[in-house]
N, C-alpha and C. Protein backbone atom coordinates (compact mmCIF):
# COMPACT_ATOMS: atom_id res chain seq x y z
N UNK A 1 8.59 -53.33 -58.19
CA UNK A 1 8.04 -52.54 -59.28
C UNK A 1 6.53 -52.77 -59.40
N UNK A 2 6.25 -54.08 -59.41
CA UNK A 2 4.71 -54.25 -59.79
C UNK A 2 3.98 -53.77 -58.19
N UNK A 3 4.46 -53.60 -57.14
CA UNK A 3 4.24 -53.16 -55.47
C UNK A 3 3.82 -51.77 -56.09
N UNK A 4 4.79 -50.81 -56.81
CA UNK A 4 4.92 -49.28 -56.98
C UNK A 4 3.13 -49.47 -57.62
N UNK A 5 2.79 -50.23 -58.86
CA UNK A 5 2.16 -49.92 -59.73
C UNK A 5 0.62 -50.44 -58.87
N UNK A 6 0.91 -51.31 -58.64
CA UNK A 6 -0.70 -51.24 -57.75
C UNK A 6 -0.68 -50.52 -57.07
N UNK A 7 0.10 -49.46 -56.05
CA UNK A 7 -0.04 -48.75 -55.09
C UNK A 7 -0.98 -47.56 -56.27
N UNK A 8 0.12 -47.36 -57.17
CA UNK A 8 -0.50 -46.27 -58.14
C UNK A 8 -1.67 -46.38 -58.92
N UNK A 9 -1.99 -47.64 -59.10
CA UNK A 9 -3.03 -47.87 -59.36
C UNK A 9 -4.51 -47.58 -58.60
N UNK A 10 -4.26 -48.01 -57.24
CA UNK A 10 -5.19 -47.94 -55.82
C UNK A 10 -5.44 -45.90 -56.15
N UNK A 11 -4.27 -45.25 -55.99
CA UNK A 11 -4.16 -44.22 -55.52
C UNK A 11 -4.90 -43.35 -56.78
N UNK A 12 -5.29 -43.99 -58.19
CA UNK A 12 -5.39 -43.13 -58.99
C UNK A 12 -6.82 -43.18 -58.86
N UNK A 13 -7.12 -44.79 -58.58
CA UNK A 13 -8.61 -45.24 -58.05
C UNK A 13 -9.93 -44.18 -57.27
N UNK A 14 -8.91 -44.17 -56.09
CA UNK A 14 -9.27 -43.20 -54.99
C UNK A 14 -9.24 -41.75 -55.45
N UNK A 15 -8.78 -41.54 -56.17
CA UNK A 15 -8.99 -40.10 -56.48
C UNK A 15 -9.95 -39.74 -57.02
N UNK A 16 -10.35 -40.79 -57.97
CA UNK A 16 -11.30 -40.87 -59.10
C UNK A 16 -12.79 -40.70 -58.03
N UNK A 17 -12.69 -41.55 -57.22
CA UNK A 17 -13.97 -41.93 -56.56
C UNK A 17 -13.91 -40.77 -55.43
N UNK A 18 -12.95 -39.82 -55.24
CA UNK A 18 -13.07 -38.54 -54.44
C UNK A 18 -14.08 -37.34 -55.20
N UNK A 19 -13.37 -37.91 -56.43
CA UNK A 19 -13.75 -36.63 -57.67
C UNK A 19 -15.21 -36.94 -57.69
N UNK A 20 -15.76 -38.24 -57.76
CA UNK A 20 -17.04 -38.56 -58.24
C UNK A 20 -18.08 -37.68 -57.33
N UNK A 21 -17.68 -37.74 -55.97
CA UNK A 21 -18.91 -37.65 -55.30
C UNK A 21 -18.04 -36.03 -54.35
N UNK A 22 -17.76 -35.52 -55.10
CA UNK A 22 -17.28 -34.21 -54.91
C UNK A 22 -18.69 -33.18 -55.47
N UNK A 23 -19.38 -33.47 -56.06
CA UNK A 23 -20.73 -33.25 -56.38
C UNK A 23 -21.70 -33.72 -56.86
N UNK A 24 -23.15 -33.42 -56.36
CA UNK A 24 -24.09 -33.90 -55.91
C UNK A 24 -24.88 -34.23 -57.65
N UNK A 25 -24.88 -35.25 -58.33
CA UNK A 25 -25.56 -35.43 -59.25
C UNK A 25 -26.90 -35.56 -59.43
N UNK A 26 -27.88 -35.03 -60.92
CA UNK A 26 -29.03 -35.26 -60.72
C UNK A 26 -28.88 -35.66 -62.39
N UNK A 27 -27.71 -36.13 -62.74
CA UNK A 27 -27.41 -36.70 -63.89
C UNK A 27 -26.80 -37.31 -64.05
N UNK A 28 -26.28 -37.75 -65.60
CA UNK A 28 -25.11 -38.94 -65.04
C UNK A 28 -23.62 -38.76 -64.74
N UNK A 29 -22.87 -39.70 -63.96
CA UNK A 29 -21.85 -39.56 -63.42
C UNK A 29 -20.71 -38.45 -63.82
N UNK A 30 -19.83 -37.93 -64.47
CA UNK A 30 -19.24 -37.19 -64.88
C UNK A 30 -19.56 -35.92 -64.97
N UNK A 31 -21.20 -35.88 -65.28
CA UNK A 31 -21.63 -34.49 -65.17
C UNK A 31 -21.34 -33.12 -63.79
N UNK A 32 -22.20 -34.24 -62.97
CA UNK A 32 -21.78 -33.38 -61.71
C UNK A 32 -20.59 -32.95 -61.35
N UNK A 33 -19.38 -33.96 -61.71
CA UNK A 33 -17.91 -33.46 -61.41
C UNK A 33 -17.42 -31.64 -62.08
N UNK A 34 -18.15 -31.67 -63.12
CA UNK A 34 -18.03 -29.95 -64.12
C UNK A 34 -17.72 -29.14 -62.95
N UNK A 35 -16.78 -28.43 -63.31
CA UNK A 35 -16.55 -26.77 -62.18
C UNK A 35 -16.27 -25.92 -63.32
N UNK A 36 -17.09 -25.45 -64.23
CA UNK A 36 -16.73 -24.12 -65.24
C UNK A 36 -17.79 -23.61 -65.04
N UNK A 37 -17.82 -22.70 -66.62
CA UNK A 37 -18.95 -22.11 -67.01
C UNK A 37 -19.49 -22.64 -68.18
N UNK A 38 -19.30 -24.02 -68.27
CA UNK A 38 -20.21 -25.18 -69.81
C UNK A 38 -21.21 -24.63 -69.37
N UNK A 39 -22.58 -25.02 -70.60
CA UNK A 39 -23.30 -24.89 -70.44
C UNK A 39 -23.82 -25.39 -72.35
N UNK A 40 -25.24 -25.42 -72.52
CA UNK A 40 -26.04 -25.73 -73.12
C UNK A 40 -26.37 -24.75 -73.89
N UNK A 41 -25.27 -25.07 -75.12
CA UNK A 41 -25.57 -23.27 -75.48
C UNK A 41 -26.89 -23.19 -76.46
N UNK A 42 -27.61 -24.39 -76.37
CA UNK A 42 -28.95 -24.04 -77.27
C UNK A 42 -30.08 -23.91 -76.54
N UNK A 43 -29.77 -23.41 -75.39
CA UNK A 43 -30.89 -22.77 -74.26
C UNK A 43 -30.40 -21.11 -73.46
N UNK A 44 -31.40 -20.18 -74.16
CA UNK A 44 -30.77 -19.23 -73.93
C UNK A 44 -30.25 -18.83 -72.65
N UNK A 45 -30.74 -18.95 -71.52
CA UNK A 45 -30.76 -18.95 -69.94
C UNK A 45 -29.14 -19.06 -69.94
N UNK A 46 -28.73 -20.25 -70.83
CA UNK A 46 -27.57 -20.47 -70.83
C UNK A 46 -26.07 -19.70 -70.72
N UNK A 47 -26.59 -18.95 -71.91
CA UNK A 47 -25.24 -18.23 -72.63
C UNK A 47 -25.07 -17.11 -71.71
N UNK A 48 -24.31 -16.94 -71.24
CA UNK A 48 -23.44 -16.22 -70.75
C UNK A 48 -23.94 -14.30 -71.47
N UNK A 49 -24.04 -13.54 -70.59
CA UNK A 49 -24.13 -12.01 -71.49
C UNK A 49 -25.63 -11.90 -71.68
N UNK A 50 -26.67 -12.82 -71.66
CA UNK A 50 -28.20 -12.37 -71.82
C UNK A 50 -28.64 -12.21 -70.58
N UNK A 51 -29.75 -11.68 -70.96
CA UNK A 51 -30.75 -11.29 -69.63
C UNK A 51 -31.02 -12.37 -68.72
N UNK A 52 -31.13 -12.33 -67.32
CA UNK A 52 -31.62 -13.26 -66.89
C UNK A 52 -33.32 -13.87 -66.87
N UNK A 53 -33.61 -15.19 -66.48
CA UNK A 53 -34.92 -15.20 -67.00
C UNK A 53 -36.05 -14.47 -66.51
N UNK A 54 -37.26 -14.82 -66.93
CA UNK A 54 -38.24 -14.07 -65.87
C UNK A 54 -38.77 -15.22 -65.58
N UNK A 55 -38.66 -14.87 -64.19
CA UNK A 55 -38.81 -16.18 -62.88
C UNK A 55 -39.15 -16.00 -61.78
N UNK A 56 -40.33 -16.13 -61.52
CA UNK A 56 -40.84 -15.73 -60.32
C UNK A 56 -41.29 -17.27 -58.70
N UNK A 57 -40.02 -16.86 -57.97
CA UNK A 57 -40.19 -18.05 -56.71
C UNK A 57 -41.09 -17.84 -56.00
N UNK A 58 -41.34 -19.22 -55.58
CA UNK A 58 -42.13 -19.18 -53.88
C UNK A 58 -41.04 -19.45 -52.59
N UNK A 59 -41.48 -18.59 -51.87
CA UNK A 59 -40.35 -18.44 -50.92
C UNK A 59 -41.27 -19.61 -49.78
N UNK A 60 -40.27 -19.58 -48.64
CA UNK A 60 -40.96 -20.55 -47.58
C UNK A 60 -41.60 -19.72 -46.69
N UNK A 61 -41.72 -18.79 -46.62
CA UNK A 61 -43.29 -17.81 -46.12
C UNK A 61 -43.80 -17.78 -47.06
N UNK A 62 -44.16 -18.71 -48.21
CA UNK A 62 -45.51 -18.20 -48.69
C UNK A 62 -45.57 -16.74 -49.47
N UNK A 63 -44.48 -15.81 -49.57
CA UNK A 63 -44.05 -14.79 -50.56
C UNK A 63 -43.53 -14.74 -51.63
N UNK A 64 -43.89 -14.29 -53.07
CA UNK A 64 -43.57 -14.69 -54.39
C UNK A 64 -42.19 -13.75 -54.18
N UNK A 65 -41.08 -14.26 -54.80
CA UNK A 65 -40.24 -13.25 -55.04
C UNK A 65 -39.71 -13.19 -56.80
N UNK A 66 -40.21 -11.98 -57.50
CA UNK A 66 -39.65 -12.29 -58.57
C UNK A 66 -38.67 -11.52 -58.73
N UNK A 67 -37.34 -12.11 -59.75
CA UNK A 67 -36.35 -12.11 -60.06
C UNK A 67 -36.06 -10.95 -60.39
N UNK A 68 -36.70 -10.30 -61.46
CA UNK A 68 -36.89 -8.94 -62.45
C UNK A 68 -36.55 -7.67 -61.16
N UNK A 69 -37.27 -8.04 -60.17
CA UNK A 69 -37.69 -7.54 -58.28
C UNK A 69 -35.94 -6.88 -57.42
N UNK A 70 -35.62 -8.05 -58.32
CA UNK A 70 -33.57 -7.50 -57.77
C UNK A 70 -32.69 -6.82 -58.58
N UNK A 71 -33.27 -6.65 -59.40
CA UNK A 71 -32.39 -5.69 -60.57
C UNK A 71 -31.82 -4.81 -59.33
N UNK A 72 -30.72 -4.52 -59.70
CA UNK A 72 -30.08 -3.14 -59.36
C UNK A 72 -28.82 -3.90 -58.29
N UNK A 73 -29.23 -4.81 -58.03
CA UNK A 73 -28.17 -5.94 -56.94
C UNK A 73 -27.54 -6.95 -57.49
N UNK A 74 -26.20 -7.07 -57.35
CA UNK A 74 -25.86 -8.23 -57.51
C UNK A 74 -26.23 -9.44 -57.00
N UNK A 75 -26.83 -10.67 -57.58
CA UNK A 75 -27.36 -11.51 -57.50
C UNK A 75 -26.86 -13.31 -57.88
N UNK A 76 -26.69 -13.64 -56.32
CA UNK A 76 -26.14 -15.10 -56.75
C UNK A 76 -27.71 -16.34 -56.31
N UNK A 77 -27.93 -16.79 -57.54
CA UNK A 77 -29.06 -17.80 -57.87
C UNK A 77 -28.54 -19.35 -57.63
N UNK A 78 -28.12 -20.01 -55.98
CA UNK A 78 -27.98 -21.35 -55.60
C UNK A 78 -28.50 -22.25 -55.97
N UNK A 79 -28.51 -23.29 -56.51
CA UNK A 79 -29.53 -24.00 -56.89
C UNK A 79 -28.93 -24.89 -55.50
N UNK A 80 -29.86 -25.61 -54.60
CA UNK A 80 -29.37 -26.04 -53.79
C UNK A 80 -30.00 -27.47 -52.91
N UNK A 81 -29.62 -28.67 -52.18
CA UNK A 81 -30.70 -29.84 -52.02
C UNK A 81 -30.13 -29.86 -50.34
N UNK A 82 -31.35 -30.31 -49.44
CA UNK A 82 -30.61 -30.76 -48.51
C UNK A 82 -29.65 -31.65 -47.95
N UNK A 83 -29.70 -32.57 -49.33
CA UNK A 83 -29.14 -33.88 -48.64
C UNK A 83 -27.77 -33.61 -49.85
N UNK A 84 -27.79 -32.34 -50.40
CA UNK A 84 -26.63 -32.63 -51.01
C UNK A 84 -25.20 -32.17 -50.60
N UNK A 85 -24.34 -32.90 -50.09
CA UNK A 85 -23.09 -33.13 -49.37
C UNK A 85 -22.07 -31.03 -49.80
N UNK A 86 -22.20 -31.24 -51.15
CA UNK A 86 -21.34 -30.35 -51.67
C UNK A 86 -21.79 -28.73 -51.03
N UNK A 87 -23.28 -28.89 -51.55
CA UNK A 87 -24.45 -27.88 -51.05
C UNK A 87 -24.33 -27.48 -49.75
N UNK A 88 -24.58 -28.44 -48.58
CA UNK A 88 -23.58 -27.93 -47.63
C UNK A 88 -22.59 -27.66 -46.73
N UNK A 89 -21.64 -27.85 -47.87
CA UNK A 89 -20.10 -27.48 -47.98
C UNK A 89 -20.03 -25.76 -48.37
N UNK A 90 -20.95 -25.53 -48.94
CA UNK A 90 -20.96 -23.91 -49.59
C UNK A 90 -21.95 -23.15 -48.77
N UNK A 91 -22.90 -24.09 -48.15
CA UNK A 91 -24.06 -23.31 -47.21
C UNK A 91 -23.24 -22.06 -46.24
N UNK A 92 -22.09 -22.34 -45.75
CA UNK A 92 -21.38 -21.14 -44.91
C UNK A 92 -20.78 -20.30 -45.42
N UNK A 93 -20.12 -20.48 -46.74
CA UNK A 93 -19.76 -19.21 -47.79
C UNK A 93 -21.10 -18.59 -48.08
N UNK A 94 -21.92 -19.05 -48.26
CA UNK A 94 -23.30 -18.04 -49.24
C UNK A 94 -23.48 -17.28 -47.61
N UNK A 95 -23.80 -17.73 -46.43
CA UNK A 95 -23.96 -16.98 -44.94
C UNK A 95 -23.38 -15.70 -45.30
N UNK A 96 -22.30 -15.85 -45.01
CA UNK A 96 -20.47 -15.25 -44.93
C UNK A 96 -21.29 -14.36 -46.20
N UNK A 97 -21.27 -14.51 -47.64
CA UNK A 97 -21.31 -13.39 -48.53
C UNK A 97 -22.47 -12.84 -47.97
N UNK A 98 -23.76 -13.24 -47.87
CA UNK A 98 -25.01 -12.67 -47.46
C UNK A 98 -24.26 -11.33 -46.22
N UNK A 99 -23.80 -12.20 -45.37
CA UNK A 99 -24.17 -10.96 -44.46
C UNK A 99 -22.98 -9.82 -44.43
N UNK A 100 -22.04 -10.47 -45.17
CA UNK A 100 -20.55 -9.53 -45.67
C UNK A 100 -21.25 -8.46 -46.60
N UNK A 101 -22.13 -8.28 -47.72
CA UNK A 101 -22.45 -7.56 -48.91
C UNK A 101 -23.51 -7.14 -48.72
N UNK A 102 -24.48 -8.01 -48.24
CA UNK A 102 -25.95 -7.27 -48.49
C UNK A 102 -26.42 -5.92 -48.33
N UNK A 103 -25.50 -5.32 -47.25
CA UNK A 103 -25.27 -3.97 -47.46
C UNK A 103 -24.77 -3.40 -48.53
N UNK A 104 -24.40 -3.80 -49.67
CA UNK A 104 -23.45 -2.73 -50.42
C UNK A 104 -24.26 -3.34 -51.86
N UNK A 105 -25.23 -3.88 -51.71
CA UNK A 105 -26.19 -4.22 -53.02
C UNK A 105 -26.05 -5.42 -53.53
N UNK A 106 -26.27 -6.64 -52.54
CA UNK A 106 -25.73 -8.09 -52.73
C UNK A 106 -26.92 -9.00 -52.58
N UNK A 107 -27.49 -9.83 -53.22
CA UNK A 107 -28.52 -10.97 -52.34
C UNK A 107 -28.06 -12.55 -53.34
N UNK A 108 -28.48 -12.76 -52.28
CA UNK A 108 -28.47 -14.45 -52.22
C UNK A 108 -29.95 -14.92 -52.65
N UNK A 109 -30.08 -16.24 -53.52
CA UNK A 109 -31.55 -16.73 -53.48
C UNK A 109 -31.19 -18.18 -53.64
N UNK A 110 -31.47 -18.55 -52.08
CA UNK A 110 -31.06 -20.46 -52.79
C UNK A 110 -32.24 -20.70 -52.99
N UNK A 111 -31.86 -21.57 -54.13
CA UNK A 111 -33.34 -22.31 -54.54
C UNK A 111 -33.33 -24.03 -54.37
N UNK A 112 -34.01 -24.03 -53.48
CA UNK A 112 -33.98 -25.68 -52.96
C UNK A 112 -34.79 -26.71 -54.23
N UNK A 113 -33.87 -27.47 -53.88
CA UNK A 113 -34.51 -28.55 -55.05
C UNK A 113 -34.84 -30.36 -54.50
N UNK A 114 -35.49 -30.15 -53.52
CA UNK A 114 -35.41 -31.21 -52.95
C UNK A 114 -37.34 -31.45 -53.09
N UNK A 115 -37.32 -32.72 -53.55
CA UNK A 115 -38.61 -33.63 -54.03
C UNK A 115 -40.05 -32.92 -53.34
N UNK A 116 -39.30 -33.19 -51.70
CA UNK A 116 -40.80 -33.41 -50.58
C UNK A 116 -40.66 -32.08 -50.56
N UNK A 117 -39.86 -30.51 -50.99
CA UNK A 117 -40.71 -29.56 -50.62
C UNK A 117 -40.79 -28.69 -49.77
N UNK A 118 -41.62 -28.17 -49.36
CA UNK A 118 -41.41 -27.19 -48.10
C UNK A 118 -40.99 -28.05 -46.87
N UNK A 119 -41.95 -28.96 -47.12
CA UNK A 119 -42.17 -30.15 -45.49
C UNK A 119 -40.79 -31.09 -44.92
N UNK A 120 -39.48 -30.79 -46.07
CA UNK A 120 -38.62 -31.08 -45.74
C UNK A 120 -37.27 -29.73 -45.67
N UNK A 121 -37.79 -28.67 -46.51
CA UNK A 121 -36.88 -27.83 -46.67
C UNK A 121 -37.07 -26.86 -45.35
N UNK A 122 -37.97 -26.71 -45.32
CA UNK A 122 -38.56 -25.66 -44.12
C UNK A 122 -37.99 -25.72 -42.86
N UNK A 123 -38.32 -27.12 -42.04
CA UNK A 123 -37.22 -27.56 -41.19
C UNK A 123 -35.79 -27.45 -40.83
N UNK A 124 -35.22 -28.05 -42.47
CA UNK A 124 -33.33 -28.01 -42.49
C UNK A 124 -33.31 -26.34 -42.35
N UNK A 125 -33.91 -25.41 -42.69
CA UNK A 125 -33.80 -23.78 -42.68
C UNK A 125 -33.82 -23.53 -41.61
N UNK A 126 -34.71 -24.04 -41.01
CA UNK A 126 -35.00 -23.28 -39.28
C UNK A 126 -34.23 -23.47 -38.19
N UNK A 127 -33.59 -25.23 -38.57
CA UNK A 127 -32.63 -25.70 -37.54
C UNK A 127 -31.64 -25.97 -37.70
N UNK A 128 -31.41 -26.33 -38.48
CA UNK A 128 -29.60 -26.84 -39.11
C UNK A 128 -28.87 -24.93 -39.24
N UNK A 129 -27.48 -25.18 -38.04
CA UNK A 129 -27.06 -24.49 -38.04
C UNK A 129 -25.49 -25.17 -38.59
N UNK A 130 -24.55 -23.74 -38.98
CA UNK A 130 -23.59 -24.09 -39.84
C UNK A 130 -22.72 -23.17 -39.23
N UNK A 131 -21.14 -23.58 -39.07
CA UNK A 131 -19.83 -23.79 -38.31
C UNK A 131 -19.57 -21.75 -39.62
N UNK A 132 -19.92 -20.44 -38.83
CA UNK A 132 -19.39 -19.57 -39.68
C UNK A 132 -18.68 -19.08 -39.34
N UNK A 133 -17.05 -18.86 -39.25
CA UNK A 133 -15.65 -18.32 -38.81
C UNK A 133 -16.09 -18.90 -37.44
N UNK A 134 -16.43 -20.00 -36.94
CA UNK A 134 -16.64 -20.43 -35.68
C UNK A 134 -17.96 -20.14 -34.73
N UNK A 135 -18.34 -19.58 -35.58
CA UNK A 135 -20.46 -19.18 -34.99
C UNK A 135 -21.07 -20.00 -35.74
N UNK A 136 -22.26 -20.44 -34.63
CA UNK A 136 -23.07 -21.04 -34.98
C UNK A 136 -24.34 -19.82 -35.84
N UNK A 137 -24.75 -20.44 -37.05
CA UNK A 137 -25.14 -19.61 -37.88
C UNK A 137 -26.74 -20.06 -39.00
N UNK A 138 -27.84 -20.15 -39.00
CA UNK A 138 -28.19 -20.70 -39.65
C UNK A 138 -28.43 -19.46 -41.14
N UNK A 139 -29.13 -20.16 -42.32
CA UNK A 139 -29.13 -19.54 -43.61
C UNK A 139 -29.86 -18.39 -43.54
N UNK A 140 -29.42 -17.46 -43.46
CA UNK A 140 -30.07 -15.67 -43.32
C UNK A 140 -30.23 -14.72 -44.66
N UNK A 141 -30.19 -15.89 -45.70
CA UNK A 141 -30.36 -15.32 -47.17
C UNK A 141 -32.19 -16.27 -47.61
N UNK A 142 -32.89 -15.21 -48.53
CA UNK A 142 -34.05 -16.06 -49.01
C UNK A 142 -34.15 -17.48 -49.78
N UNK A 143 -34.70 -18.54 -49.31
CA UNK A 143 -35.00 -19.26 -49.60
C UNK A 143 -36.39 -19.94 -50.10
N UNK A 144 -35.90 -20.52 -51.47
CA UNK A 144 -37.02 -20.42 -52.01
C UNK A 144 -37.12 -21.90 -52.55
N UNK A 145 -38.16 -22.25 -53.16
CA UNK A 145 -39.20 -24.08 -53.68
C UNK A 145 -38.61 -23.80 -55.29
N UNK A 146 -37.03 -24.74 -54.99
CA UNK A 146 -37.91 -24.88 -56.92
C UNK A 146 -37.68 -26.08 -57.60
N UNK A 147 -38.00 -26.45 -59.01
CA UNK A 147 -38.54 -27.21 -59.71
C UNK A 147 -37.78 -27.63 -60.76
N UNK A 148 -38.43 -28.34 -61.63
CA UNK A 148 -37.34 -28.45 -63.04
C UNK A 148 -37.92 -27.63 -63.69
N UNK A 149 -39.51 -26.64 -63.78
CA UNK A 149 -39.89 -26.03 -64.79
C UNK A 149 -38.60 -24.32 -64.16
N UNK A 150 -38.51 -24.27 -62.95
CA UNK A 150 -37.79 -22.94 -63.35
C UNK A 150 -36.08 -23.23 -63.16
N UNK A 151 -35.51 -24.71 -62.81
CA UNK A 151 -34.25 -24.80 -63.39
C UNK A 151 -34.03 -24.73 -64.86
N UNK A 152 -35.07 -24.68 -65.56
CA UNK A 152 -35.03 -24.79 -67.02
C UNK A 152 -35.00 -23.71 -67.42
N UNK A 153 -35.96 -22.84 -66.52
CA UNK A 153 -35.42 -21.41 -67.00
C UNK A 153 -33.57 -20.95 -67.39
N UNK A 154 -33.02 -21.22 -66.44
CA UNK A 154 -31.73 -21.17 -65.88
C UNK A 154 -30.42 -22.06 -66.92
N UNK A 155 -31.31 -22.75 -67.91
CA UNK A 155 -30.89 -24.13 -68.59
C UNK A 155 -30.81 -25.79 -68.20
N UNK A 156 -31.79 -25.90 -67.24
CA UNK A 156 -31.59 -27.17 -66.64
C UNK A 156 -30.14 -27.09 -65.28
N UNK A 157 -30.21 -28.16 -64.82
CA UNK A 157 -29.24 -29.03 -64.04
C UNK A 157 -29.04 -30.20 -64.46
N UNK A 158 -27.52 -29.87 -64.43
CA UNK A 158 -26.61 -30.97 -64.89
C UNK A 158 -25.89 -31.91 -63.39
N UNK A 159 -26.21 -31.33 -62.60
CA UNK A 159 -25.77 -31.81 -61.21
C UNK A 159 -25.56 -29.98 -59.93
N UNK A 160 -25.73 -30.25 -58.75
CA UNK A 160 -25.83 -30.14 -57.68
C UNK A 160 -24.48 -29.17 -56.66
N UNK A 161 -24.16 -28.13 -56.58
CA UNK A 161 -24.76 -27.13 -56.51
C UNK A 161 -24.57 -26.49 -57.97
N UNK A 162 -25.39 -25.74 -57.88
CA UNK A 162 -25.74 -24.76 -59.50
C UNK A 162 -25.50 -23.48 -58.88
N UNK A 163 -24.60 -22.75 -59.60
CA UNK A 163 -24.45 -21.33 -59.01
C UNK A 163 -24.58 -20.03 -60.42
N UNK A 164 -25.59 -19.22 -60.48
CA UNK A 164 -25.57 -18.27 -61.33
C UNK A 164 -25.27 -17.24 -60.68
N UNK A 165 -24.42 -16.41 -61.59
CA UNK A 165 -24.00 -15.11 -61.52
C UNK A 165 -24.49 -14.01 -62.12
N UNK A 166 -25.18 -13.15 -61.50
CA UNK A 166 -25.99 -12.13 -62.44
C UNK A 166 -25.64 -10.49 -61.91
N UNK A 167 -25.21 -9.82 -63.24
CA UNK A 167 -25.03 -7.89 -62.66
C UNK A 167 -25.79 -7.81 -62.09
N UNK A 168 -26.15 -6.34 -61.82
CA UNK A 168 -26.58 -5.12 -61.12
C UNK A 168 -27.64 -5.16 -62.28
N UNK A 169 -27.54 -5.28 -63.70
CA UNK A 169 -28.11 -4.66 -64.63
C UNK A 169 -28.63 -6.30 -65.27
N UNK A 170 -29.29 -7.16 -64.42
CA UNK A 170 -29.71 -8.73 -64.48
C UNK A 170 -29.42 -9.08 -65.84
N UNK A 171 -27.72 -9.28 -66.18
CA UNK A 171 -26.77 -10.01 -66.72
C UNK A 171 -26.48 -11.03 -66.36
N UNK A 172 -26.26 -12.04 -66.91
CA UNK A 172 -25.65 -13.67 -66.27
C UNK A 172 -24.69 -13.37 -66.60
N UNK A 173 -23.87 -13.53 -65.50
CA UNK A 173 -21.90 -12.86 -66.00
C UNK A 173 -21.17 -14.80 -65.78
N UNK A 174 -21.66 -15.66 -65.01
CA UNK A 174 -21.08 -16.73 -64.14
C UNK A 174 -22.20 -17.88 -64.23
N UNK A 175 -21.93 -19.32 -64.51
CA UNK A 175 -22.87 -20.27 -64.52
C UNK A 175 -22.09 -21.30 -64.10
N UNK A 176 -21.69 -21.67 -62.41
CA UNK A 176 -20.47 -22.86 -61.71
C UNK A 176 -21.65 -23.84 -61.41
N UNK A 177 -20.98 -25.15 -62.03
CA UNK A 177 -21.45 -26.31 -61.64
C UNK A 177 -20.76 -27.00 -60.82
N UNK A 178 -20.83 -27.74 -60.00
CA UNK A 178 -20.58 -27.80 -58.73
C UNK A 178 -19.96 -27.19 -57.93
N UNK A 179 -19.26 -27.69 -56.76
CA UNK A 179 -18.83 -27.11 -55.90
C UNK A 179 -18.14 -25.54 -56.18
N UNK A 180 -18.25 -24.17 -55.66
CA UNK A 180 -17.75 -23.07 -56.24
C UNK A 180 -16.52 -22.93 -55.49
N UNK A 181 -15.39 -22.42 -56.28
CA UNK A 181 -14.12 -22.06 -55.92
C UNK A 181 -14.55 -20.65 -54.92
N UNK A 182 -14.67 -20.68 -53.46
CA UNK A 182 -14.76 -19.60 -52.91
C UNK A 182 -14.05 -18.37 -53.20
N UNK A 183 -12.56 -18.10 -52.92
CA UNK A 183 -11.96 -17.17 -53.27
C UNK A 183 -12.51 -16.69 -54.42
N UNK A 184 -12.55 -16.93 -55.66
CA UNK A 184 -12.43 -16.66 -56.97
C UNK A 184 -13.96 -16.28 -57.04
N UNK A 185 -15.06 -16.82 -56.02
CA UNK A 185 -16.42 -16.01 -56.56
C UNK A 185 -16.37 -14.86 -55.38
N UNK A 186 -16.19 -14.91 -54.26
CA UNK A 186 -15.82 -13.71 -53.82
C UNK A 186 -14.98 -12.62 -54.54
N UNK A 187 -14.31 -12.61 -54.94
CA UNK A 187 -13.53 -11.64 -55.98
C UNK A 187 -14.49 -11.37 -57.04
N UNK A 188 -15.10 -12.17 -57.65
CA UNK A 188 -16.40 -11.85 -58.54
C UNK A 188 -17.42 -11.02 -57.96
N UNK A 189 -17.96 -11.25 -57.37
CA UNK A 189 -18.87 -10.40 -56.58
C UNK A 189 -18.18 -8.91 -55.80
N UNK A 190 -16.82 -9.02 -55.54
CA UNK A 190 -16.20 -7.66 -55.31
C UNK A 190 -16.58 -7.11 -56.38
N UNK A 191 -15.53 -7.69 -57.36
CA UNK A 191 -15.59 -7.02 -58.47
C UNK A 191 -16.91 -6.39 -59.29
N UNK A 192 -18.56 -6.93 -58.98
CA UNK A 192 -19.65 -6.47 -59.65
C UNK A 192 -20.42 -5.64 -58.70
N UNK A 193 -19.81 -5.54 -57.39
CA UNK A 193 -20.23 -4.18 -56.42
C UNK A 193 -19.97 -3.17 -56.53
């Protein structure tokens, strides 16, 4: 009996410490584990049903892209790091939607959030290729530099990947903190095409 209970004990252990680092924190522990749509509802960026912000990126050519710029497309806003494990775990779904939709009024904008910058992001873009239905594939959606002043737009980060969901008509319909349930945002994005 006491054999059963440490086993169960070990096993509840391990789960715990699966869950932990199932996403990439830039807060404290528990946070990053979130997979809803929480959020901070005393920051408007937040709430669900408002406009999205006005936010204008720097892309890694050196091209501003602002946000306001995609109206009319459905629009998924990555918040995304290189070194973060979860981030790319999803790097071949965002591929996969990019080049599945972008025809039918779809874009992608990861927004890298990593310290050093272009001088480290620029690189992982150009060369790190990713396993897509078995092709080698690197990221063919815009990538862009960002910060805590325009995650704040967005409501901050609570942890690592950050996924916004925005209409045709730059609505925030979706705000997933970590890792995204593929199926279920693919069906989202059917559904706002």
């Amino acid at each position: 009996m006491k054999n059963r209970l440490n086993r169960g004990l070990v096993l509840a252990l391990v789960a715990i410490a699966a869950a932990a680092f199932a996403g990439c924190k830039s807060q404290p522990f528990f946070a990053s584990m979130v997979k809803s749509d929480k959020k901070d509802s005393s920051h408007p960026a937040t709430k669900l049903g408002l406009p999205e912000p006005n936010v204008t990126f720097d892309g890694l050519d050196g091209k501003k892209i602002d946000l306001a710029s995609l109206k009319g497309q459905v629009v998924l806003v990555n918040f995304w790091a290189t070194w973060c494990e979860p981030c790319n775990v999803e790097i071949p779904w965002m591929i996969q939607f990019q080049q599945k939709y972008s025809s039918k009024g779809f874009t992608l904008v990861g927004v890298a959030m990593d310290e050093e910058g272009k001088s480290v992001v620029d690189p992982f873009v150009q060369k790190t290729q990713f396993d897509v239905e078995g092709q080698p594939r690197t990221m063919n959606y815009p990538i862009v530099l960002g910060n805590d002043q325009i995650a704040d737009k967005f409501g901050g980060l609570i942890g690592m990947p950050t996924t916004i969901v925005i209409s045709r008509d730059g609505t925030i319909v979706k705000r997933i903190i970590g890792l995204v349930d593929r199926e279920a945002l693919e069906k989202q994005i059917q559904e706002l095409l």
